[in-house]
C-alpha atoms as a PDB file:
ATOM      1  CA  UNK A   1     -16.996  21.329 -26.266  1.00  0.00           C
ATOM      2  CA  UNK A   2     -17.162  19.253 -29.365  1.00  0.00           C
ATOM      3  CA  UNK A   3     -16.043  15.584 -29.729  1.00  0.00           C
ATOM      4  CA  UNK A   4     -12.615  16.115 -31.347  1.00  0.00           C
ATOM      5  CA  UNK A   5     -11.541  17.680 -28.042  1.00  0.00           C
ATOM      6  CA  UNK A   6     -12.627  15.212 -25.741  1.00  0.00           C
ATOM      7  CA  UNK A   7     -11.196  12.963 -27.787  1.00  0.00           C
ATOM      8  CA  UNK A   8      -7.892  14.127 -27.710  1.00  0.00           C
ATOM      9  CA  UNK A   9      -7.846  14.604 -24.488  1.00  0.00           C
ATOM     10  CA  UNK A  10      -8.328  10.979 -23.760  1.00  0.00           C
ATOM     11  CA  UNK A  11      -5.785  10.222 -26.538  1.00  0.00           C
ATOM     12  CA  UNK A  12      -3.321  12.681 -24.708  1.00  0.00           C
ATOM     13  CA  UNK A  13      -4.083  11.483 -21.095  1.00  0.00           C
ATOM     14  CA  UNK A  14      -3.701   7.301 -22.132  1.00  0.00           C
ATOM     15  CA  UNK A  15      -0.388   8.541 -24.104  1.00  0.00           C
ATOM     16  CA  UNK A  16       1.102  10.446 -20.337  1.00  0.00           C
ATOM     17  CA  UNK A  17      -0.556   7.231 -18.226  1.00  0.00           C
ATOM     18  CA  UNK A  18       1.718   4.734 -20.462  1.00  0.00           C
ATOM     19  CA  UNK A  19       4.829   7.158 -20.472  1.00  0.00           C
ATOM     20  CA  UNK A  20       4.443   7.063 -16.597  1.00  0.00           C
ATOM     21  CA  UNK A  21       3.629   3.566 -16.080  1.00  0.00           C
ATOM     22  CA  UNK A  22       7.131   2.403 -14.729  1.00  0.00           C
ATOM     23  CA  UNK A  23       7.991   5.564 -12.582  1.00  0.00           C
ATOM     24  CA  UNK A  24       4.980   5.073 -11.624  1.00  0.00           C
ATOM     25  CA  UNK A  25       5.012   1.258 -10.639  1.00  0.00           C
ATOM     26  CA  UNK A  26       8.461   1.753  -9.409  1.00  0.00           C
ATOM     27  CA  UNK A  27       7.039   4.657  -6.697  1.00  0.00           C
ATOM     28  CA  UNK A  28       4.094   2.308  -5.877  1.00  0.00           C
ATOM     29  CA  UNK A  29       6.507  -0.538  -5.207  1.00  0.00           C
ATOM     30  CA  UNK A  30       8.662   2.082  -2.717  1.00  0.00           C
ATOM     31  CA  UNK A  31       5.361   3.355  -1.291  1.00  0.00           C
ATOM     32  CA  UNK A  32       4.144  -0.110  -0.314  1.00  0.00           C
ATOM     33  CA  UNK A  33       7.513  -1.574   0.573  1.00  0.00           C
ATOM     34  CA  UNK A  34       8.067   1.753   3.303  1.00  0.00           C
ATOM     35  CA  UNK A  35       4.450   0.825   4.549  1.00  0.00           C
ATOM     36  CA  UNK A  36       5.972  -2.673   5.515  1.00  0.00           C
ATOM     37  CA  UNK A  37       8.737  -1.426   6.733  1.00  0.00           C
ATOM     38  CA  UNK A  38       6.589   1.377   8.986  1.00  0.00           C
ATOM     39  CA  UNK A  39       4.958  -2.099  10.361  1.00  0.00           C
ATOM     40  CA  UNK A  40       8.292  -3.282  11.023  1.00  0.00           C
ATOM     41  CA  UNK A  41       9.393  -0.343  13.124  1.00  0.00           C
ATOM     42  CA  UNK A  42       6.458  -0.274  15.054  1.00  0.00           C
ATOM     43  CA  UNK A  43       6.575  -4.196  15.369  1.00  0.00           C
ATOM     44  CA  UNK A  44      10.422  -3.340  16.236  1.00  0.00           C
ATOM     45  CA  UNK A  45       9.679  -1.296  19.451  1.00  0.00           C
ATOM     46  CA  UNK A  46       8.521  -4.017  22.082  1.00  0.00           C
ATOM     47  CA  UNK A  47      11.737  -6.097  21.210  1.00  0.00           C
ATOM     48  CA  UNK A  48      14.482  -2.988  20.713  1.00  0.00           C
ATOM     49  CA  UNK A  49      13.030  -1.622  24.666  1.00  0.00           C
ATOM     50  CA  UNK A  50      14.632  -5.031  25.534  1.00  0.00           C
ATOM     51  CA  UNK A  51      17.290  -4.951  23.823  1.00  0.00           C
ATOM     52  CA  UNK A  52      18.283  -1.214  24.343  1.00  0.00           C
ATOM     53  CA  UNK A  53      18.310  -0.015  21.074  1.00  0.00           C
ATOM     54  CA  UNK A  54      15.424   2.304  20.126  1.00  0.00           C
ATOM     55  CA  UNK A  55      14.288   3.585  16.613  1.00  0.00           C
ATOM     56  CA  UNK A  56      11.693   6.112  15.539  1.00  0.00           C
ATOM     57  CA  UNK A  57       8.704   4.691  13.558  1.00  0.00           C
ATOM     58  CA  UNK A  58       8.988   7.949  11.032  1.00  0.00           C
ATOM     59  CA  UNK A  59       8.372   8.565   7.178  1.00  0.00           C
ATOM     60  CA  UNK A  60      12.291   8.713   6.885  1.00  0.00           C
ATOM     61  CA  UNK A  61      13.209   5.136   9.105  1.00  0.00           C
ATOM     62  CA  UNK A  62      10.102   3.716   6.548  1.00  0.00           C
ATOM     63  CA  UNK A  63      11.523   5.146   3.439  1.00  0.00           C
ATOM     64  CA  UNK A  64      15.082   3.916   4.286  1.00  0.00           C
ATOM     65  CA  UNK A  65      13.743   0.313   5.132  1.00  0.00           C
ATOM     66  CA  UNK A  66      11.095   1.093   2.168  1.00  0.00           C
ATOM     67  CA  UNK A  67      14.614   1.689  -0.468  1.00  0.00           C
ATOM     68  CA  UNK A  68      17.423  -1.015   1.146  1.00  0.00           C
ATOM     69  CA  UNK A  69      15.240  -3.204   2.944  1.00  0.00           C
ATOM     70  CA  UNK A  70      17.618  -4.932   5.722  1.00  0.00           C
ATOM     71  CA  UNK A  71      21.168  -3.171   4.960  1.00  0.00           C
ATOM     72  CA  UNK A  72      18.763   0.142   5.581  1.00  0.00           C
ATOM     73  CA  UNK A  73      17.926  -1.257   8.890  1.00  0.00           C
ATOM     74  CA  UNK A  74      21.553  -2.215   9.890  1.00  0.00           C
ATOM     75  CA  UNK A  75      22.270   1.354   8.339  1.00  0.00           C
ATOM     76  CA  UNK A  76      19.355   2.865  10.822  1.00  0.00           C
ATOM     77  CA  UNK A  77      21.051   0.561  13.694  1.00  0.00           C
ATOM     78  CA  UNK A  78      24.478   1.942  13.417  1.00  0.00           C
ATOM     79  CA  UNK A  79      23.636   5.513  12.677  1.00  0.00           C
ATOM     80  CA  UNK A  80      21.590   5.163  15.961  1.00  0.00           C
ATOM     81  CA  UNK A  81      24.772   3.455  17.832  1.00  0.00           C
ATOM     82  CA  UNK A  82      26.969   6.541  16.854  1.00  0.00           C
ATOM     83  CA  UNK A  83      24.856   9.078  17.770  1.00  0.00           C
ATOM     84  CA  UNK A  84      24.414   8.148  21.120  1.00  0.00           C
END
């Protein structure tokens, strides 16, 4: 292949990488905030045994936290409470 097509590749590839750059930020930021909130749930367990209430540590339960943060976990608490 010659240089011109290398080239724009490159061109093309740094033009997609800055069109993405806030989905792309914005679906890092969810990815690490449903990690912490993974940590949470599992972190959750030993206290919830106590106190009778019991939620899964899942991919949804962390995306939920991940997207509303603590009105996701009351929203996880009382979807629990009705469906027992």
């Amino acid at each position: 292949m010659s240089g011109w097509v290398w080239g724009t590749a490159a061109v093309a590839a740094v033009l997609a990488l800055t069109l993405c750059r806030r989905p792309l930020g914005a679906l890092c930021r969810l990815a690490a905030r449903s990690g912490l909130g993974l940590v949470f749930l599992w972190l959750f367990q030993g206290v919830g045994g106590l106190l009778g209430v019991r939620l899964g540590v899942n991919l949804f339960n962390g995306l939920v936290l991940g997207a509303l943060g603590l009105p996701g976990f009351a929203l996880l608490l009382m979807a629990q409470w009705a469906l027992q």
